[in-house]
C-alpha atoms as a PDB file:
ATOM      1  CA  UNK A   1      -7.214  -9.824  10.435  1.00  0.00           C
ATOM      2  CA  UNK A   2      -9.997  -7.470   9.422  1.00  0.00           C
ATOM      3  CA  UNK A   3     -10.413  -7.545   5.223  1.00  0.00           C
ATOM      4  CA  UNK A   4     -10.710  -4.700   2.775  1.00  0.00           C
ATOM      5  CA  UNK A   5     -13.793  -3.121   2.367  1.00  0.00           C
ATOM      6  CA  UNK A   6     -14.192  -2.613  -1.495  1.00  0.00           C
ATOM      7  CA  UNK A   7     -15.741   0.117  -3.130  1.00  0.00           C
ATOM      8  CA  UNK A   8     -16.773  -0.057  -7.348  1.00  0.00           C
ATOM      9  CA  UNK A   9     -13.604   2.156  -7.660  1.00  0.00           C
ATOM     10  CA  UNK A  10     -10.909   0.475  -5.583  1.00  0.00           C
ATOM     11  CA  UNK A  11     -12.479  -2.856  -6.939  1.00  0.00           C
ATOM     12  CA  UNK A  12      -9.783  -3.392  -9.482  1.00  0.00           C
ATOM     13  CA  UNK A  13      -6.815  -2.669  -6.800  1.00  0.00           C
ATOM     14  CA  UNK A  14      -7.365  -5.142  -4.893  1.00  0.00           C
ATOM     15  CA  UNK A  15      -8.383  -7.433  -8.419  1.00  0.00           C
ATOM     16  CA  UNK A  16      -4.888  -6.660  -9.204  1.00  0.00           C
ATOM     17  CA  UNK A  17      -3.235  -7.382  -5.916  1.00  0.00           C
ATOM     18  CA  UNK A  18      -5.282 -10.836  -5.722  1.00  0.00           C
ATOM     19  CA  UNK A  19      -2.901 -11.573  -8.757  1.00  0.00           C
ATOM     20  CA  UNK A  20      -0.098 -10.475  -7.508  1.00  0.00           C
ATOM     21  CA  UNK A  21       0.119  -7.081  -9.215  1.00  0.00           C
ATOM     22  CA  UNK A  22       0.821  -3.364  -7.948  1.00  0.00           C
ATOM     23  CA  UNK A  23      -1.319  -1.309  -9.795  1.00  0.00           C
ATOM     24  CA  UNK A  24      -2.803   2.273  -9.688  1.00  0.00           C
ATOM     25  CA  UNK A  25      -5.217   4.437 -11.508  1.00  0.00           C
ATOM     26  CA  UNK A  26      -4.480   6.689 -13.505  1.00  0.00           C
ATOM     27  CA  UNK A  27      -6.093   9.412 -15.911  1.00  0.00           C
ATOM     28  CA  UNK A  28      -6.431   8.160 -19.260  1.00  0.00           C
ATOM     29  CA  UNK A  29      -6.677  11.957 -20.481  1.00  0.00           C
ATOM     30  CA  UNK A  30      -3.536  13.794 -18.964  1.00  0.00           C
ATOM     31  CA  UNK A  31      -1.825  10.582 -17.851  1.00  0.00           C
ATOM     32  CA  UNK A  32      -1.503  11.557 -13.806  1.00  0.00           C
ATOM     33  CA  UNK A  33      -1.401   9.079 -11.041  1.00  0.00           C
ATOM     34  CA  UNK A  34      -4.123   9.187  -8.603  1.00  0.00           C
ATOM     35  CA  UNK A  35      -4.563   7.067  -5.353  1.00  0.00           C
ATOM     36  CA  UNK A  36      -7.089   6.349  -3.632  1.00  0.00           C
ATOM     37  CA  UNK A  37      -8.865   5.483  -7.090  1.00  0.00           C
ATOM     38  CA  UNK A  38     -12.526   7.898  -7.757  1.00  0.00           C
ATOM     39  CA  UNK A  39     -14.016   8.703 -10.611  1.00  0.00           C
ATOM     40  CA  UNK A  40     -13.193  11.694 -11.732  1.00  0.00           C
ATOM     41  CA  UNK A  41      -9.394  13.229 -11.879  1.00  0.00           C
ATOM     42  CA  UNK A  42      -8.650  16.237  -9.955  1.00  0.00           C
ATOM     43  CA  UNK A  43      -6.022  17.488 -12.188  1.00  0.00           C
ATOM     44  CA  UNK A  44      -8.188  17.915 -15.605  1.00  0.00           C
ATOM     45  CA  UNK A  45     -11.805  16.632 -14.463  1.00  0.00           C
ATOM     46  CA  UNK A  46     -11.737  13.776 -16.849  1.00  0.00           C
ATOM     47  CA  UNK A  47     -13.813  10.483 -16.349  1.00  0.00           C
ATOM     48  CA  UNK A  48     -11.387   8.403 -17.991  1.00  0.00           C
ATOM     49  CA  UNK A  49      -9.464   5.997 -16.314  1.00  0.00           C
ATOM     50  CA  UNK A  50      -7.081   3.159 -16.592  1.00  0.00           C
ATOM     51  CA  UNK A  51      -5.076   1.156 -14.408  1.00  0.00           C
ATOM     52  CA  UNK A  52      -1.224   1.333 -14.845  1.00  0.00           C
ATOM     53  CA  UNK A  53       0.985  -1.184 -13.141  1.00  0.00           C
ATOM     54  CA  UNK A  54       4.079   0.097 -10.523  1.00  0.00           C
ATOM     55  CA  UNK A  55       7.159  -1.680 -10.407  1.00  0.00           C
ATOM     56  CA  UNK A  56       6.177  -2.367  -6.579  1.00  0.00           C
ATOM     57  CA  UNK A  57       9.759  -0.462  -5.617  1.00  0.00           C
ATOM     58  CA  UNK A  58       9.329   2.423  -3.478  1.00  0.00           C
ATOM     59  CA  UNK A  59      10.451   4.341  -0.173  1.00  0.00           C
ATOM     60  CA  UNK A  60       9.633   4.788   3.623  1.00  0.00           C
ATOM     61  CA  UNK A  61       8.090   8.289   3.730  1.00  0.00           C
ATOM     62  CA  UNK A  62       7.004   7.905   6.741  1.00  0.00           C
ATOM     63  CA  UNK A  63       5.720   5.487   9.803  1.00  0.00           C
ATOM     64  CA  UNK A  64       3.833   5.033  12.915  1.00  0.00           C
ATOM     65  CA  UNK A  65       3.944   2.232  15.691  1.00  0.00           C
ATOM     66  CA  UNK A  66       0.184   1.862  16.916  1.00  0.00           C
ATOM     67  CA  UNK A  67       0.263   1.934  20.723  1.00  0.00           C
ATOM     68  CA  UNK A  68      -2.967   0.544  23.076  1.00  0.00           C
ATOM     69  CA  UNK A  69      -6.040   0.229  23.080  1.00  0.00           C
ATOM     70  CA  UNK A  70      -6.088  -2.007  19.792  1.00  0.00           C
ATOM     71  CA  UNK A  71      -8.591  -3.819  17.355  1.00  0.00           C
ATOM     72  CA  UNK A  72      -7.983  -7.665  19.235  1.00  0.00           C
ATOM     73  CA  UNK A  73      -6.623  -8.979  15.951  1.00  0.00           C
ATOM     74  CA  UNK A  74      -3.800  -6.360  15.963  1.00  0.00           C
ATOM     75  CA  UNK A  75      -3.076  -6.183  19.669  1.00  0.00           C
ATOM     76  CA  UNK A  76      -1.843  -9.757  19.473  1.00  0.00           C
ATOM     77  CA  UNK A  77       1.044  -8.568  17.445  1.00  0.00           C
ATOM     78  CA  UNK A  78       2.057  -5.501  18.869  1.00  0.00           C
ATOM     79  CA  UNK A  79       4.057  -3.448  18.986  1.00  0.00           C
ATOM     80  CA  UNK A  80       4.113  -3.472  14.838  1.00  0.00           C
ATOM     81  CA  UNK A  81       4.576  -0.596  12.053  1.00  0.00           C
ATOM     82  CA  UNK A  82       2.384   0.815   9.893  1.00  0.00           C
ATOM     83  CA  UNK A  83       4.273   2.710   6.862  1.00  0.00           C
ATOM     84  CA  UNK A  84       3.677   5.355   4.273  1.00  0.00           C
ATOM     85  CA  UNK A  85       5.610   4.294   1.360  1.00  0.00           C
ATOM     86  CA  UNK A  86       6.363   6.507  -2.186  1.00  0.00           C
ATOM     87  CA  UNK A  87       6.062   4.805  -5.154  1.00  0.00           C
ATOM     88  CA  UNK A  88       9.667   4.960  -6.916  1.00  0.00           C
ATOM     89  CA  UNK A  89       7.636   5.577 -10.326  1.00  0.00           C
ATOM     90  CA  UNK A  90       4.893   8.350  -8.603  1.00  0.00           C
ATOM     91  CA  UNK A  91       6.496   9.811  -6.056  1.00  0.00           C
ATOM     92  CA  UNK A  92       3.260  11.855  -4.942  1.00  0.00           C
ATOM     93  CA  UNK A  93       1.252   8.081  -4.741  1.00  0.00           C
ATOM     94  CA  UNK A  94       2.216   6.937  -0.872  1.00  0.00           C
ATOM     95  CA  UNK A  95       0.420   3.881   0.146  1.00  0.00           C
ATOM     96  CA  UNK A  96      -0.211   2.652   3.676  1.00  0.00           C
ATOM     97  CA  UNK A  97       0.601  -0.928   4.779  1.00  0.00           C
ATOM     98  CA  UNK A  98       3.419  -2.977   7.306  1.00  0.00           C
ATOM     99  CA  UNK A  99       7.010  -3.886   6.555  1.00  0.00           C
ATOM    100  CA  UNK A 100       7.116  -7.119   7.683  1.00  0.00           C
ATOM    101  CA  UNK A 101      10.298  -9.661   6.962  1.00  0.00           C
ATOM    102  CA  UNK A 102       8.496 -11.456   4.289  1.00  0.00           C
ATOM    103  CA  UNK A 103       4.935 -11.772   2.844  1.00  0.00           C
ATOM    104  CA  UNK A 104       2.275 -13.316   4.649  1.00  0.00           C
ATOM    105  CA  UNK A 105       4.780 -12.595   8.010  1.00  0.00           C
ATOM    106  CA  UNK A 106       3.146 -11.378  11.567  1.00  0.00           C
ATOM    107  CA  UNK A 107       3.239  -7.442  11.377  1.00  0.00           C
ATOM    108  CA  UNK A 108       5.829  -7.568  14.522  1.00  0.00           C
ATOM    109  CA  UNK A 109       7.614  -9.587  12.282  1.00  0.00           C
ATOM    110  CA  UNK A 110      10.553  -6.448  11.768  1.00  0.00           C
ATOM    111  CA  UNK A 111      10.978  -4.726  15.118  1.00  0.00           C
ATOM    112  CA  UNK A 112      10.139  -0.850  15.667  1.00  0.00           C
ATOM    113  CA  UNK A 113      13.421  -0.201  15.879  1.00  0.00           C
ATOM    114  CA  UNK A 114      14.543  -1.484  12.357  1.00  0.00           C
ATOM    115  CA  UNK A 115      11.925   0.818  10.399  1.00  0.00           C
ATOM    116  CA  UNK A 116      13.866   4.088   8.717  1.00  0.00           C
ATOM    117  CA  UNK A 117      12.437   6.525   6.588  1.00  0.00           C
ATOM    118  CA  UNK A 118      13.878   6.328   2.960  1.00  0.00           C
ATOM    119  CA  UNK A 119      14.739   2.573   3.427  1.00  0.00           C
ATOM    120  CA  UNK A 120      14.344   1.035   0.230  1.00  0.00           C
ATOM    121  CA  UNK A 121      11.142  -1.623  -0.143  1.00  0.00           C
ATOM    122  CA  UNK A 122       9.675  -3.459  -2.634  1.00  0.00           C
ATOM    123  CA  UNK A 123       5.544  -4.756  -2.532  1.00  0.00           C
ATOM    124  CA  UNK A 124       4.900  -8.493  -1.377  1.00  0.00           C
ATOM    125  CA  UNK A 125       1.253  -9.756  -1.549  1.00  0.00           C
ATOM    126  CA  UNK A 126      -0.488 -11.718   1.813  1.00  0.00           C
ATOM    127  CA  UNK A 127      -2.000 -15.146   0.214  1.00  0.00           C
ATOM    128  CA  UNK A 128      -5.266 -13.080   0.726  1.00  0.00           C
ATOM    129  CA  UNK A 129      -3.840 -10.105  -1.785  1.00  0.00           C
ATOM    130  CA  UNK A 130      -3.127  -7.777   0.845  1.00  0.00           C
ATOM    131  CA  UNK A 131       0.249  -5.468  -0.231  1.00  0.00           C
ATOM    132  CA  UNK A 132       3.101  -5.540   2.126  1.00  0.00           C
ATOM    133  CA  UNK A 133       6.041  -4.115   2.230  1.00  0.00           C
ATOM    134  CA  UNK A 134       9.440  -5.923   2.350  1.00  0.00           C
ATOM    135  CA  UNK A 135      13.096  -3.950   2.654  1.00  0.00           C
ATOM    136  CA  UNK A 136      14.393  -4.137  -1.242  1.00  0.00           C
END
């Protein structure tokens, strides 16, 4: 599987998710949500930022099944999803990952078919820190 590449301001994200925690930054002035992390908020332009942990409960928003040609790593499993989930606690925050049936599981690991938009899920970290998503 191909790793994260880590910039200085998703750094902490995937700090977090090594631990086993969902967390997102946030503006430290006006209090808003923002993903992907960056410096500088684009609701009130402040540089002040902190990192707020989610509950990890969310929603299918949306979700694709990657067809051919594939990175080798990912053909191998195919046909898998890829989802969009909302965060139950920032509904404008949707992060990108695979339901799978359980954490660390093969991406095929739920079938096409199975994925619906607004299923419940619920965050599940890889042994590597990588979020998943798992119906809950």
């Amino acid at each position: 599987m191909l790793s994260p590449v880590i910039d200085p301001e998703g750094a902490p994200f995937w700090r977090y998710a090594a631990q086993g925690e969902l967390r997102v930054q946030a503006c430290a002035d006006c209090g808003e949500p923002r993903f992907p992390p960056r410096p500088c908020c684009p609701h009130c332009q402040s540089f002040a930022a902190e990192w707020r942990r989610m509950s990890g409960h969310g929603r299918i928003w949306s979700y694709v099944v990657p067809h051919p040609p594939l990175l080798p790593d990912y053909a191998e499993q195919a046909p898998y999803n890829v989802v969009l989930v909302e965060l139950a606690e920032a509904p404008r925050i949707r992060l990108v990952g695979n339901l799978v049936a359980r954490a660390g599981a093969r991406l095929d690991s739920i079938p096409p078919d199975r994925v619906r938009i607004g299923a419940k899920v619920r965050v599940v970290f890889t042994d590597d820190g990588v979020p998943q998503w798992v119906y809950g």
